[in-house]
Protein backbone atom coordinates (compact mmCIF):
# COMPACT_ATOMS: atom_id res chain seq x y z
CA UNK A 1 0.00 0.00 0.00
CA UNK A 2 2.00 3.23 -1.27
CA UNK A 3 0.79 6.72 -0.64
CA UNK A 4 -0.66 8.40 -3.60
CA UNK A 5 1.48 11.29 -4.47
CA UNK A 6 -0.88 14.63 -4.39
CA UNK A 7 -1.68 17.40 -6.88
CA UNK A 8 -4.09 14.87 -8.86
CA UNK A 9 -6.31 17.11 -11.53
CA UNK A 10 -9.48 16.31 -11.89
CA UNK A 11 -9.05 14.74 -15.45
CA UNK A 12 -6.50 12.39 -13.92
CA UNK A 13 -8.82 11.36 -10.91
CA UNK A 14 -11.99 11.01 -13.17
CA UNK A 15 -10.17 8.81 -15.66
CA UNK A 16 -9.12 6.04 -12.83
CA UNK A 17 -12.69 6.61 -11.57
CA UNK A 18 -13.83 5.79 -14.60
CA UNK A 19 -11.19 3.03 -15.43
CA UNK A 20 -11.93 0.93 -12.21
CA UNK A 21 -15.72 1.67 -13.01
CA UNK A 22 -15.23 -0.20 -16.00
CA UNK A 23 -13.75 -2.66 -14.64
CA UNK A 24 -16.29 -3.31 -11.64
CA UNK A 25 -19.62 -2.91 -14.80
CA UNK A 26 -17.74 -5.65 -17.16
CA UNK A 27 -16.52 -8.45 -14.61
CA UNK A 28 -20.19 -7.57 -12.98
CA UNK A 29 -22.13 -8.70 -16.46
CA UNK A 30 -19.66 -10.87 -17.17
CA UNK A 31 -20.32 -13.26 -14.33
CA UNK A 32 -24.14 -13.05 -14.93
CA UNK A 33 -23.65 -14.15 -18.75
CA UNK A 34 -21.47 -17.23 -18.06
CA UNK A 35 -23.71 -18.38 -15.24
CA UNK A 36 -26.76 -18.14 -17.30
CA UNK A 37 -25.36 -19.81 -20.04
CA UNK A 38 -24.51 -23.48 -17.98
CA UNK A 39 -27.44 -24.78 -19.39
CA UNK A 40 -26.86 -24.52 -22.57
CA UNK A 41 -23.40 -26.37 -22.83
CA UNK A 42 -23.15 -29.95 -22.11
CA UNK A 43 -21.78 -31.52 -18.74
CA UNK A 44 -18.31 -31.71 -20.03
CA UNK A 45 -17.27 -28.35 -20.07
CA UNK A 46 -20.18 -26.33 -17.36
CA UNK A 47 -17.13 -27.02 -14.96
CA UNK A 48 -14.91 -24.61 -16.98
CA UNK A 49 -17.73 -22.14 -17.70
CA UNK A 50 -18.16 -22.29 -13.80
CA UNK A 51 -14.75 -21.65 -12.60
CA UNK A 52 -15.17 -18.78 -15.44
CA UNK A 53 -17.65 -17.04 -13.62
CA UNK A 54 -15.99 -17.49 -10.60
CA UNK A 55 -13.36 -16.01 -11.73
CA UNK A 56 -14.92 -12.54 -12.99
CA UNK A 57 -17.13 -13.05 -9.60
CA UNK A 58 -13.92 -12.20 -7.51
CA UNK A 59 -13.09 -10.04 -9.93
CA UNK A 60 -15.55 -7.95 -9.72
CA UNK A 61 -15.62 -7.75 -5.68
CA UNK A 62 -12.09 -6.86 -5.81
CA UNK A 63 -12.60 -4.11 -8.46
CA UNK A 64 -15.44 -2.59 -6.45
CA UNK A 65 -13.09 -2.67 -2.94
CA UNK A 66 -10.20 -1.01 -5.43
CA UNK A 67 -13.01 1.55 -6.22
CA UNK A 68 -14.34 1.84 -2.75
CA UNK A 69 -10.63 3.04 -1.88
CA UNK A 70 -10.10 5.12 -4.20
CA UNK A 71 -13.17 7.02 -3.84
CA UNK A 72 -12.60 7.71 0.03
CA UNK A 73 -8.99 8.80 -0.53
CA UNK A 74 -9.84 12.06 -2.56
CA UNK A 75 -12.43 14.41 -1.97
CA UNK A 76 -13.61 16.17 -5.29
CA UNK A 77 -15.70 19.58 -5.17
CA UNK A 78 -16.73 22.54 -7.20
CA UNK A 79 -16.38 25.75 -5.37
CA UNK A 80 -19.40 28.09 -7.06
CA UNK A 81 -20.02 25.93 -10.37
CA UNK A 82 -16.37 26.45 -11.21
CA UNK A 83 -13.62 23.77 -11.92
CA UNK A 84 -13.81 20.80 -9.83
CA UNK A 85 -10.73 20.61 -7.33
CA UNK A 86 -9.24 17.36 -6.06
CA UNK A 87 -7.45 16.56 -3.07
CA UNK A 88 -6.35 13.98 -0.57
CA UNK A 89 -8.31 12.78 2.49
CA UNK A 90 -5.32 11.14 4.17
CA UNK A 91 -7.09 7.73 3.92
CA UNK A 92 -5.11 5.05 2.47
CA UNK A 93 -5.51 3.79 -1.18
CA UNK A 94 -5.23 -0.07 -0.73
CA UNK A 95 -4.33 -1.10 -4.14
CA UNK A 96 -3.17 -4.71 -2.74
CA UNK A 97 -6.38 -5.55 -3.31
CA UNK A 98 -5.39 -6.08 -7.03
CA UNK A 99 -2.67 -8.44 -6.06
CA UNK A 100 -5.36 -11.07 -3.98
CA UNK A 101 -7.41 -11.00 -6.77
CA UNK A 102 -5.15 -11.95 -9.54
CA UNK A 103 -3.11 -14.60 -7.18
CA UNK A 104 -6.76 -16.38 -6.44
CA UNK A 105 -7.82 -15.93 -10.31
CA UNK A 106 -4.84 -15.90 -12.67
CA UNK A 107 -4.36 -20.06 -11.78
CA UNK A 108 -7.98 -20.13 -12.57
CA UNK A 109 -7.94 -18.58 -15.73
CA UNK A 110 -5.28 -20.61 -17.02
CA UNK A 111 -7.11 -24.28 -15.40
CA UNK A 112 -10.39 -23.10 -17.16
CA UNK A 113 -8.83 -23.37 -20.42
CA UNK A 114 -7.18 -26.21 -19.66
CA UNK A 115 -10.29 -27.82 -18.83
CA UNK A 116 -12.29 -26.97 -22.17
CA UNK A 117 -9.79 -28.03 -24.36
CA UNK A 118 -10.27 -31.54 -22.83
CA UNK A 119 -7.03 -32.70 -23.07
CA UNK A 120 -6.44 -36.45 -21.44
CA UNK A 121 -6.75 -36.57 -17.53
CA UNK A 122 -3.04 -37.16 -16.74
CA UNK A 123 -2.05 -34.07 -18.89
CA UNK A 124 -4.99 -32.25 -17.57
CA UNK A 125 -4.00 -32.58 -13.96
CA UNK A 126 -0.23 -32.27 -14.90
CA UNK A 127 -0.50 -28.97 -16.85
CA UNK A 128 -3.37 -27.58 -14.21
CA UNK A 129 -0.66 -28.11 -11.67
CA UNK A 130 2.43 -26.48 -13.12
CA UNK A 131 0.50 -23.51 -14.95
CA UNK A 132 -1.60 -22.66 -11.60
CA UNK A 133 1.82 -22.99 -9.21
CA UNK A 134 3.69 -20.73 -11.69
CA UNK A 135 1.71 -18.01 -12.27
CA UNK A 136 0.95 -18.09 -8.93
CA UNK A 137 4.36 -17.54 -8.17
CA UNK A 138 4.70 -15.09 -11.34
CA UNK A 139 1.63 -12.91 -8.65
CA UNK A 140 3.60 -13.35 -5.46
CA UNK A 141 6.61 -12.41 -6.73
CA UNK A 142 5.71 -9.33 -8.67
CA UNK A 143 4.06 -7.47 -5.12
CA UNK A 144 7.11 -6.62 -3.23
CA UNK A 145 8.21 -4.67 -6.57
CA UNK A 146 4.57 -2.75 -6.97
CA UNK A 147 4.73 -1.13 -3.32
CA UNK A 148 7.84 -0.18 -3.79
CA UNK A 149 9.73 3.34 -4.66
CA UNK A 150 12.69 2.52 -5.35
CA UNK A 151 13.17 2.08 -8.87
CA UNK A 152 16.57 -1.16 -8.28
CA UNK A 153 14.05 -2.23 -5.91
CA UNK A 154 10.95 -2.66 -8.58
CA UNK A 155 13.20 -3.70 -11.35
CA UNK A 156 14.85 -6.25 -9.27
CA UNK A 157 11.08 -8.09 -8.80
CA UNK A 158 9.80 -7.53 -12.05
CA UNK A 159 12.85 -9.53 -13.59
CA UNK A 160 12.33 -12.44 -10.93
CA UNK A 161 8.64 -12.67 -11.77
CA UNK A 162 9.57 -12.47 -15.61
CA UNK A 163 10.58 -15.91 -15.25
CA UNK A 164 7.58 -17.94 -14.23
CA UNK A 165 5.52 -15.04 -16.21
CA UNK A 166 7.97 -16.42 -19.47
CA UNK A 167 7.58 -19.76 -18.55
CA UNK A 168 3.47 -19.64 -19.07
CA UNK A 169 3.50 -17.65 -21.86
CA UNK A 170 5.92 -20.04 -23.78
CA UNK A 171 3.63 -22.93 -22.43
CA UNK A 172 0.12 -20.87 -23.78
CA UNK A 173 2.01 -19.90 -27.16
CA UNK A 174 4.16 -23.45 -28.02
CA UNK A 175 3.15 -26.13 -25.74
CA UNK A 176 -0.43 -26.03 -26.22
CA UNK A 177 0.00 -25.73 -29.97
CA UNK A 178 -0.59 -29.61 -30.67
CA UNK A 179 -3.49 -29.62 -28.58
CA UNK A 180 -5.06 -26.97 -29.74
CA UNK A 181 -5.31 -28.60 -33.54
CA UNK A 182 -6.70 -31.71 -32.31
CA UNK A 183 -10.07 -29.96 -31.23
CA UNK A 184 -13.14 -31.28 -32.60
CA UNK A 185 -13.87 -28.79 -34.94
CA UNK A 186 -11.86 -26.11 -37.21
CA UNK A 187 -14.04 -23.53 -35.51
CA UNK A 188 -13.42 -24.95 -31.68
CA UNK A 189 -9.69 -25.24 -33.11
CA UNK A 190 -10.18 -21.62 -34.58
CA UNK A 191 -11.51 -20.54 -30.62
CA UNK A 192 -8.76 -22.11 -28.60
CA UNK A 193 -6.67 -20.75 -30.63
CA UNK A 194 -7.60 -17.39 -30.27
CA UNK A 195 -8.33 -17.90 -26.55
CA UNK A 196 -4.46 -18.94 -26.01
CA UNK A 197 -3.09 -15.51 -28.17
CA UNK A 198 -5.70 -13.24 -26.16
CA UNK A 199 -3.96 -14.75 -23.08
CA UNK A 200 -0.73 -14.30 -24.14
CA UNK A 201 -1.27 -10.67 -25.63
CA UNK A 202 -3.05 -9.46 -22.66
CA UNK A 203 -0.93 -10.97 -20.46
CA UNK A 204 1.92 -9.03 -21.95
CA UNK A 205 0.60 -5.50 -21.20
CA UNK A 206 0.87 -6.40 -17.59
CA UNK A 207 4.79 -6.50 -17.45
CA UNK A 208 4.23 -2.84 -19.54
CA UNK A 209 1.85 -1.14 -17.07
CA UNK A 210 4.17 -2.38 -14.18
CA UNK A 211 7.20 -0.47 -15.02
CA UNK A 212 5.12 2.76 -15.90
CA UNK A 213 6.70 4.22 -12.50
CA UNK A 214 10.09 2.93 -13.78
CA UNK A 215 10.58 4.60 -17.07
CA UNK A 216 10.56 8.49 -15.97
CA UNK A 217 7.28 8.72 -15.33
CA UNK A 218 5.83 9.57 -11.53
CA UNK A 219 3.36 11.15 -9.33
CA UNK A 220 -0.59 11.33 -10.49
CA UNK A 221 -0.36 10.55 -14.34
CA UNK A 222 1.61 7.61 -13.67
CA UNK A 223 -0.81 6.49 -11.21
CA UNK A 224 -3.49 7.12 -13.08
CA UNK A 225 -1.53 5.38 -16.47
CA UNK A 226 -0.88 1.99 -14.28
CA UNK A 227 -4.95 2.27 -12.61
CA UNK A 228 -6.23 2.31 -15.96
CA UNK A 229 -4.18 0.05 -17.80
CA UNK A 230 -4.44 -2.61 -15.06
CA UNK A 231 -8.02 -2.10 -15.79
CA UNK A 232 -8.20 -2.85 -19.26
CA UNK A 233 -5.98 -6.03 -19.42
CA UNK A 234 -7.87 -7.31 -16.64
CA UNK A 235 -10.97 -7.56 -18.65
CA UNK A 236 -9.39 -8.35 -21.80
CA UNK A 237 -7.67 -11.37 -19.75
CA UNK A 238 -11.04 -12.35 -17.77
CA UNK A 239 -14.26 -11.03 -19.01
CA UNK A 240 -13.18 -11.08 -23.06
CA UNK A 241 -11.31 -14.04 -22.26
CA UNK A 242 -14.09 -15.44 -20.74
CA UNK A 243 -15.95 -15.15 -23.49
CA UNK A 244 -14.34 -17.41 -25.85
CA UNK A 245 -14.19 -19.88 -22.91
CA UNK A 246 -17.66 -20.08 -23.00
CA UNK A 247 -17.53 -19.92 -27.33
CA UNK A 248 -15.45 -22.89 -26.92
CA UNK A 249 -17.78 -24.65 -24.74
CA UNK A 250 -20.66 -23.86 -26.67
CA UNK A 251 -18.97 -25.30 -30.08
CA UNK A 252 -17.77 -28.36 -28.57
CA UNK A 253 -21.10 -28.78 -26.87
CA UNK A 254 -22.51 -28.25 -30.34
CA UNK A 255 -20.35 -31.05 -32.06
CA UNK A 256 -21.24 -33.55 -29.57
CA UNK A 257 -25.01 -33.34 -29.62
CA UNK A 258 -24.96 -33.28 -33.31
CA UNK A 259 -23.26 -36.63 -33.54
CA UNK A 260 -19.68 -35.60 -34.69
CA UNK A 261 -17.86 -36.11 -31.90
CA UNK A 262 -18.49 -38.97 -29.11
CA UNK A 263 -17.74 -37.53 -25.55
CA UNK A 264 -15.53 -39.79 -23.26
């Protein structure tokens, strides 16, 4: 939890506002799609279309604590229908809250698309097991780095969780290639596909955002550049993500019924 420097305008306040309102309104729908679509995929995969809405479930109550906090840390008024003025209330802004949710739902993410591309159980488990401990670890290890002002300090962290972080993203991009073109269908091939690149593209703008406070910039735009951007890969890599989870699902489910493919 690191203070928020002061002298925020009200442009730079209004965008994070915005940005974590975003956030909290997408992961919100989100979970209310996925769960309402169970029904209409077939037993095999409602237990990766559930761990998908669970994900953008704690999503969502983590973006709307991250917004709770911010809100009480500013005050923002308009003295006689002029510009509005921001400033500090001395409470903290507890952006840790960020860091819980993506160490309980990046493993998740990753299992959920390990589960619809049912892939044999040994290699299931196997793959579930290494992808959830390393990006796990990828989480933990970035945090010490984010509170942190000193720039040896942050870079020091963000190369140490570069190296589970590359060892996922190699996995996503090369090691999941074979699977991925034994899928049912050249449009559930087509989806997986697509589902693996979103994770690895969106996953990249993390490592970005993170060393926003390491490349020159400081005080309220680069708090207000990392707020944001955090914000939009998180629902590119959970709520959009999501969404070809549950595309993949509903092919697949579509393939069986029809006769094309047998399930196990």
């Amino acid at each position: 939890m690191a203070p928020l420097p002061d002298g925020f305008s009200y442009a730079e306040w209004n965008a994070t506002y915005n940005g974590l309102s975003f956030g909290i309104a997408a992961m919100g729908s989100a979970t209310i799609f996925f769960w309402l679509q169970l029904p209409n995929v077939t037993k095999s995969y409602r237990t990766a279309l559930t761990i998908t809405g669970i994900v953008t479930l704690i999503a969502t109550y983590h973006y709307i604590r991250i917004f709770n906090s911010w809100s009480e840390a500013f005050t923002v008024a308009s003295k006689d229908g002029g510009d509005y003025h921001v400033k500090l209330t001395g409470a903290p802004f507890n952006d840790g809250y960020r860091y819980v949710d993506w160490l309980l739902t990046v493993p998740l993410l990753l299992i959920e698309l390990i589960l619809v591309m049912k892939l044999p159980q040994q290699e299931t488990v196997s793959l579930s097991w290494k992808l959830g401990l390393a990006s796990a670890l990828m989480v933990a290890l970035g945090y010490p780095g984010e509170i942190q002002e000193d720039l040896s300090v942050r870079w020091f962290w963000w190369c140490l969780s570069m190296i589970p972080f590359c060892y996922v993203v190699f996995t996503l991009a090369v090691g999941l290639a074979e699977a991925t073109s034994k899928q049912p269908s050249p449009a559930a091939a087509s989806l997986a596909s697509a589902a693996r690149y979103l994770t690895v593209f969106s996953w990249l703008t993390y490592p970005f955002v993170y060393m926003v406070k390491s490349v020159g910039l400081a005080g309220p735009a680069a708090t207000m550049y990392e707020q944001v951007g955090y914000s939009i890969a998180d629902v590119m890599a959970k709520a959009v993500f999501g969404v070809l989870i549950w595309a993949i699902a509903a092919e697949k489910s579509a393939v069986e019924e029809s006769g094309k493919l047998l399930p196990n």
